[in-house]
Protein backbone atom coordinates (compact mmCIF):
# COMPACT_ATOMS: atom_id res chain seq x y z
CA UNK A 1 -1.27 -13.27 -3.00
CA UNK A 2 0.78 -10.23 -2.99
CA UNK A 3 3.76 -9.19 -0.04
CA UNK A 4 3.23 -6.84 2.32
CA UNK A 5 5.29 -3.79 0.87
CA UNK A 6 8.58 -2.52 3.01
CA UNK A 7 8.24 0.99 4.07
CA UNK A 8 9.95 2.51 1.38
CA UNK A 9 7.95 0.58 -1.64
CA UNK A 10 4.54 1.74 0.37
CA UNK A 11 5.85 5.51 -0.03
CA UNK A 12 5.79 4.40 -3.95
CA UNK A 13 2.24 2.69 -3.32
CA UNK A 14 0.95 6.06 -1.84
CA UNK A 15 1.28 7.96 -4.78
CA UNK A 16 -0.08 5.06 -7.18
CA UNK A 17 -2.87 5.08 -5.19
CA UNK A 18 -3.28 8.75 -5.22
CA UNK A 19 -3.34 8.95 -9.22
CA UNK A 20 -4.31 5.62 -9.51
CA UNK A 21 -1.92 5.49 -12.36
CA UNK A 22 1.65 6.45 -13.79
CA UNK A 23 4.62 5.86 -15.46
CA UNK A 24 8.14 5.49 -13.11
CA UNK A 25 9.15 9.16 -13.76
CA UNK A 26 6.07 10.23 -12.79
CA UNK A 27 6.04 7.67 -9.79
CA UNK A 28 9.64 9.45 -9.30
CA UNK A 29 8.49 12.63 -9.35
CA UNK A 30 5.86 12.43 -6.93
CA UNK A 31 8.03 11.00 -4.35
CA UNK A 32 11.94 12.06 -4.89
CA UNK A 33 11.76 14.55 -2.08
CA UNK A 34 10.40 11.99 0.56
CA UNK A 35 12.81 9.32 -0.59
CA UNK A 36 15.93 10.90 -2.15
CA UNK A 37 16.39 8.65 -4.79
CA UNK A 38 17.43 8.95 -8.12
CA UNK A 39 15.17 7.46 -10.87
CA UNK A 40 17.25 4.43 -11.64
CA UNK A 41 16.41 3.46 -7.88
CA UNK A 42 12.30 4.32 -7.92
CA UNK A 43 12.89 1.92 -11.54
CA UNK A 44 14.53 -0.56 -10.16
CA UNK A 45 11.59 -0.85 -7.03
CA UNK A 46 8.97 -0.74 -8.84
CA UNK A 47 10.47 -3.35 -10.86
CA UNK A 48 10.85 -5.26 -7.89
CA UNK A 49 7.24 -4.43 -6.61
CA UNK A 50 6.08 -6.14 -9.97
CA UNK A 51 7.83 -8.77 -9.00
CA UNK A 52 6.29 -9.17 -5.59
CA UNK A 53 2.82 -8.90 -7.38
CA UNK A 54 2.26 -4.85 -5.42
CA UNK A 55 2.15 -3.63 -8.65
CA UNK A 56 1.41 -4.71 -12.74
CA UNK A 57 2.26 -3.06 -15.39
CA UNK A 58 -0.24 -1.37 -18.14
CA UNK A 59 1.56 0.21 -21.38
CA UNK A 60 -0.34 3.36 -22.44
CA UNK A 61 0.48 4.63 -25.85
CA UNK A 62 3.73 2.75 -25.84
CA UNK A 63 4.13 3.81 -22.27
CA UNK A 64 5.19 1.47 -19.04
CA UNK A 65 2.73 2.36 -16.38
CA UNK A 66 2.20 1.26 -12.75
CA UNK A 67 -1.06 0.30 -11.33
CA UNK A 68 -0.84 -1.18 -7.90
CA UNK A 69 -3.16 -4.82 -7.61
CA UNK A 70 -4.52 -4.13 -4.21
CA UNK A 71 -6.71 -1.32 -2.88
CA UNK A 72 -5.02 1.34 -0.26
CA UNK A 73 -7.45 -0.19 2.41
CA UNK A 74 -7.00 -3.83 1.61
CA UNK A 75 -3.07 -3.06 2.10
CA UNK A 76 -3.35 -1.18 5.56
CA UNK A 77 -5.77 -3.38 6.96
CA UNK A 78 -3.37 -6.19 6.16
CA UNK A 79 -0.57 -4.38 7.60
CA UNK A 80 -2.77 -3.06 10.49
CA UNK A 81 -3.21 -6.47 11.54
CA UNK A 82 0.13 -8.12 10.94
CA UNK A 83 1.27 -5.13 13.51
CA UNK A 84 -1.62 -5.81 15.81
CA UNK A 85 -0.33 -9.44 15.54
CA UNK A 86 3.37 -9.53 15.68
CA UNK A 87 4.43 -6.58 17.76
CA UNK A 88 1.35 -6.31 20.04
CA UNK A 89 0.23 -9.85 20.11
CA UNK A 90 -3.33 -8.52 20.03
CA UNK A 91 -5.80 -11.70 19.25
CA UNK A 92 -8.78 -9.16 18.50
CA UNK A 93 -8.57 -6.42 15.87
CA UNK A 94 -7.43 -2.46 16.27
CA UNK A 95 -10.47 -0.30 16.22
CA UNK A 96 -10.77 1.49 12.97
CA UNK A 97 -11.22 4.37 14.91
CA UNK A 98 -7.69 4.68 16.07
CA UNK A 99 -6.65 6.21 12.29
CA UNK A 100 -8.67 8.76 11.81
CA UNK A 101 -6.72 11.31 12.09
CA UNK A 102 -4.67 9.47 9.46
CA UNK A 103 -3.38 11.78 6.02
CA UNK A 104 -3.92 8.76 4.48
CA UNK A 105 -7.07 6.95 5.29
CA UNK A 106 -10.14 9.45 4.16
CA UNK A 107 -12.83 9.66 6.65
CA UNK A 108 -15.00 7.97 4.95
CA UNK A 109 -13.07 4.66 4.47
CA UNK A 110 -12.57 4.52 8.19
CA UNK A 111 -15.91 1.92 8.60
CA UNK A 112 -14.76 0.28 5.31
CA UNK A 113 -11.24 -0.70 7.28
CA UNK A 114 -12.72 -1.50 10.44
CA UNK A 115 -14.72 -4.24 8.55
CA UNK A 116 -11.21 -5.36 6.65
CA UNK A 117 -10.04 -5.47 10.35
CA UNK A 118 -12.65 -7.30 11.31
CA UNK A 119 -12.64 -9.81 8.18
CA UNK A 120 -8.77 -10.42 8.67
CA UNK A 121 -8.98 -11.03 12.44
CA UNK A 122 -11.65 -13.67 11.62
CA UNK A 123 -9.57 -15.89 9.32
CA UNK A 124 -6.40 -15.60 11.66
CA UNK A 125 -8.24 -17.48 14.12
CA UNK A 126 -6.61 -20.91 14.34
């Protein structure tokens, strides 16, 4: 099973998700002005994010592209709950409802999530 992503590899994981697809420049590109790196460093994370099984990589006409292995909702649900979980110490799950004012979760993924909430809380229970 894949890691939960650090804050600056989910920025990266946004705009995969967004295109659904694309090389590092491009990955780069989309998100040099939020993080400030230079390309060597969005490289060298998504090399790492490989690694930790966020992302694969699909050559396309001879070029390296990133496609991230788990769906946007899968990924905040998980991380919805491991916050619920470790900071709150919340046995039952955040409504869904709570993020929809979110840029990121569409409002009409908002019932899909609160069943991923609900699934997850299920199979924490000792």
């Amino acid at each position: 099973m894949a890691q939960n992503p650090s804050e600056t590899e989910l920025v990266l994981l946004k705009a995969l998700w967004a295109s659904g697809r694309l090389s590092a420049r491009e990955v780069h590109d989309a998100t040099e002005a939020r993080t400030g790196w230079s390309f060597s460093a969005t490289r060298k994370t998504l090399e790492r994010m490989e690694a930790k099984g966020l992302v694969k990589v699909e050559p396309v006409h001879g070029v390296k592209t990133f496609v991230p292995t788990k769906g946007k909702l899968e990924v905040m649900a998980r991380l919805i709950q491991n916050f619920a979980s470790r900071v709150l110490d919340c046995e039952t799950p955040l409504p869904a409802a709570a993020f929809t004012g979110s840029r990121v979760i569409e409002p009409g993924e908002v019932d899909e999530l609160e069943a991923l909430l609900e699934r997850l809380s299920e199979e924490d229970k000792p």
